[in-house]
C-alpha atoms as a PDB file:
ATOM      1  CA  UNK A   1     114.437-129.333 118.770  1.00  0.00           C
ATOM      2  CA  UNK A   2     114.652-127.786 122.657  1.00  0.00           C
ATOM      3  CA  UNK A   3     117.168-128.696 125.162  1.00  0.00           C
ATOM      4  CA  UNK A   4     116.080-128.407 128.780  1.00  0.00           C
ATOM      5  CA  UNK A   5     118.567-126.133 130.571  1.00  0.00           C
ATOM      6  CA  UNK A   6     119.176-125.100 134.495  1.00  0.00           C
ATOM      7  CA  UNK A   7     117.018-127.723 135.829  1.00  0.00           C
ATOM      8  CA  UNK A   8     116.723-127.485 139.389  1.00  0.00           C
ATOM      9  CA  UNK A   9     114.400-129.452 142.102  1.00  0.00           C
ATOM     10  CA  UNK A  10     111.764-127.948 143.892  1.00  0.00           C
ATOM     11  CA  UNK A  11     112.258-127.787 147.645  1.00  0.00           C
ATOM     12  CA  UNK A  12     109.822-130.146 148.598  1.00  0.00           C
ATOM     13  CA  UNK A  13     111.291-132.730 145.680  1.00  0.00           C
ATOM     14  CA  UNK A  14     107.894-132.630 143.574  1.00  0.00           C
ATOM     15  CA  UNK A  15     108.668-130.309 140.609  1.00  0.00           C
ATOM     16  CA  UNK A  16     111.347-130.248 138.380  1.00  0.00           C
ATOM     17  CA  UNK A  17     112.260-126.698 136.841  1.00  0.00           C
ATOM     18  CA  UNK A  18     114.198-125.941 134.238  1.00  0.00           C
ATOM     19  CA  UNK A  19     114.672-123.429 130.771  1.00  0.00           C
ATOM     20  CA  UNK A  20     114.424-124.405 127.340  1.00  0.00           C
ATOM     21  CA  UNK A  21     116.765-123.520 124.277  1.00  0.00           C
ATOM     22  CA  UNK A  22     117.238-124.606 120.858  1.00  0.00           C
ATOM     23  CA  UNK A  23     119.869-127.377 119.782  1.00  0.00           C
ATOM     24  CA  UNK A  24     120.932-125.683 117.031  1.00  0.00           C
ATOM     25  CA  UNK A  25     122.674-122.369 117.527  1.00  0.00           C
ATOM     26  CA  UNK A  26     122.112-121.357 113.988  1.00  0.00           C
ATOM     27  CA  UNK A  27     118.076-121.967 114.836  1.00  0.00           C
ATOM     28  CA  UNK A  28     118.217-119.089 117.602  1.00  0.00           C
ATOM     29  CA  UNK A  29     116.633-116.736 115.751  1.00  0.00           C
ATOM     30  CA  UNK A  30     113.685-118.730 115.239  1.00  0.00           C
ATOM     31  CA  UNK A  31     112.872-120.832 118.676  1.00  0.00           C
ATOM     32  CA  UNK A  32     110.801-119.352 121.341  1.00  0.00           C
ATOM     33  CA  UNK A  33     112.378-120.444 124.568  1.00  0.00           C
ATOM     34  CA  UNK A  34     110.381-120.532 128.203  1.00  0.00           C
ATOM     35  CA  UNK A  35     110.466-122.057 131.660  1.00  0.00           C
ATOM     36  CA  UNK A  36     108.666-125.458 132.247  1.00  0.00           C
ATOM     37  CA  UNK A  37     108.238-127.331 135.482  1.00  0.00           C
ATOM     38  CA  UNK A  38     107.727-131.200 135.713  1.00  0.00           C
ATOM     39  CA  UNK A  39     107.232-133.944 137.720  1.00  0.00           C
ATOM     40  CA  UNK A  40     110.092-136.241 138.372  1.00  0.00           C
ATOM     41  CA  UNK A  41     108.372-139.223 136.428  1.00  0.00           C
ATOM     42  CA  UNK A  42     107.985-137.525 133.310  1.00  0.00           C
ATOM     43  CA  UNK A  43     104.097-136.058 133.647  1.00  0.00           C
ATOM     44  CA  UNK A  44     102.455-132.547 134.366  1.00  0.00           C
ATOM     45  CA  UNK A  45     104.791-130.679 132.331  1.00  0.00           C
ATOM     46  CA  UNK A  46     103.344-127.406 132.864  1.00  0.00           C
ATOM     47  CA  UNK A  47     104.649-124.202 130.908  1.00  0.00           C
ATOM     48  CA  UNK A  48     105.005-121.124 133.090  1.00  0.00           C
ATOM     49  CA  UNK A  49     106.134-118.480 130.890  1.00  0.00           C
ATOM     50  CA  UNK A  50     104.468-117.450 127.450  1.00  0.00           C
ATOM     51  CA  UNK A  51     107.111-115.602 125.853  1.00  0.00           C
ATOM     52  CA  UNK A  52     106.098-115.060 121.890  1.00  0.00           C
ATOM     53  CA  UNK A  53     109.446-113.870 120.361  1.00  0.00           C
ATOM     54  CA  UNK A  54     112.635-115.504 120.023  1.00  0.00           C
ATOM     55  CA  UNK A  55     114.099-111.931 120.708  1.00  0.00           C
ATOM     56  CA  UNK A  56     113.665-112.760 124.925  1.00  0.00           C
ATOM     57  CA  UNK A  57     113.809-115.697 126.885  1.00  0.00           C
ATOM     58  CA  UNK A  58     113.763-116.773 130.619  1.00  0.00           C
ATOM     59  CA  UNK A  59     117.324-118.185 132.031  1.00  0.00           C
ATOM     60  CA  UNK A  60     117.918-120.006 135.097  1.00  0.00           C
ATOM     61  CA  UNK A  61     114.693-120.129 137.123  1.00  0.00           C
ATOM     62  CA  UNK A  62     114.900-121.183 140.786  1.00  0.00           C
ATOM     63  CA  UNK A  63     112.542-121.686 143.371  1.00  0.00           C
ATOM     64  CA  UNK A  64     112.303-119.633 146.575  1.00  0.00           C
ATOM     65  CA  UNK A  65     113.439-121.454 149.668  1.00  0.00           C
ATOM     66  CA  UNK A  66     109.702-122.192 151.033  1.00  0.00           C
ATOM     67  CA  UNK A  67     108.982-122.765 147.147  1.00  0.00           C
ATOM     68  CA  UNK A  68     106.390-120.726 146.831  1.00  0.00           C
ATOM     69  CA  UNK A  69     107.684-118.636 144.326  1.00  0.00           C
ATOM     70  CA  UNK A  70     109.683-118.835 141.030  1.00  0.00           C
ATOM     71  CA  UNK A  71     112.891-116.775 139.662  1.00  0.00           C
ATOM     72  CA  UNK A  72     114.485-116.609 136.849  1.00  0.00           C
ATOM     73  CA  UNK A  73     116.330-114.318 134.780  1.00  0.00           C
ATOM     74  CA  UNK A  74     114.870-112.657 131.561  1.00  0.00           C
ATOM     75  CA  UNK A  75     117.542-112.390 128.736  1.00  0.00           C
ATOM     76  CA  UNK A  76     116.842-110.026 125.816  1.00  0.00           C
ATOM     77  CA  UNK A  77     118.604-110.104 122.047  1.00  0.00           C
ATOM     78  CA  UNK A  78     121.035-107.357 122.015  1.00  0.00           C
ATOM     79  CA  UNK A  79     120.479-104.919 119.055  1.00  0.00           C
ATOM     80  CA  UNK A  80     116.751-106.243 119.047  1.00  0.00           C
ATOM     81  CA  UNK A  81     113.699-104.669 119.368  1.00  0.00           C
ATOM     82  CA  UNK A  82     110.777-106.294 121.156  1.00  0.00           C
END
């Protein structure tokens, strides 16, 4: 029911990053969405935020250049209160 979005490569080629989001537009209001990492063959998928409400998610994470840090943007429900 999640669609991986923004993926992006760590700079050392080990980790892939990326968002998640529901499929269904109409199911927005209902999925929590968060940022995952991965290895390129499918295993250690690690979750690395812990958001709890649909009403915020993080959007297109990045790694720093030396990758020792993550960044992403945090994206709040207009008209919603957290």
């Amino acid at each position: 029911a999640l669609n991986a979005s923004a993926a992006t490569w760590s700079p050392d080629g080990e980790w892939i990053l990326f968002g998640t989001h529901s499929v269904d537009e109409y199911a927005v209001d209902e999925v929590v969405s968060n940022i995952y990492r991965v290895r390129p063959d499918g295993t250690d998928l690690e979750q690395l935020t812990f958001f709890e409400t649909h009403q915020i998610r993080g959007v297109t994470p990045r790694y720093s250049p030396d990758g020792k840090w993550i960044f992403f943007t945090g994206q709040v429900r207009p008209g919603k209160q957290l």
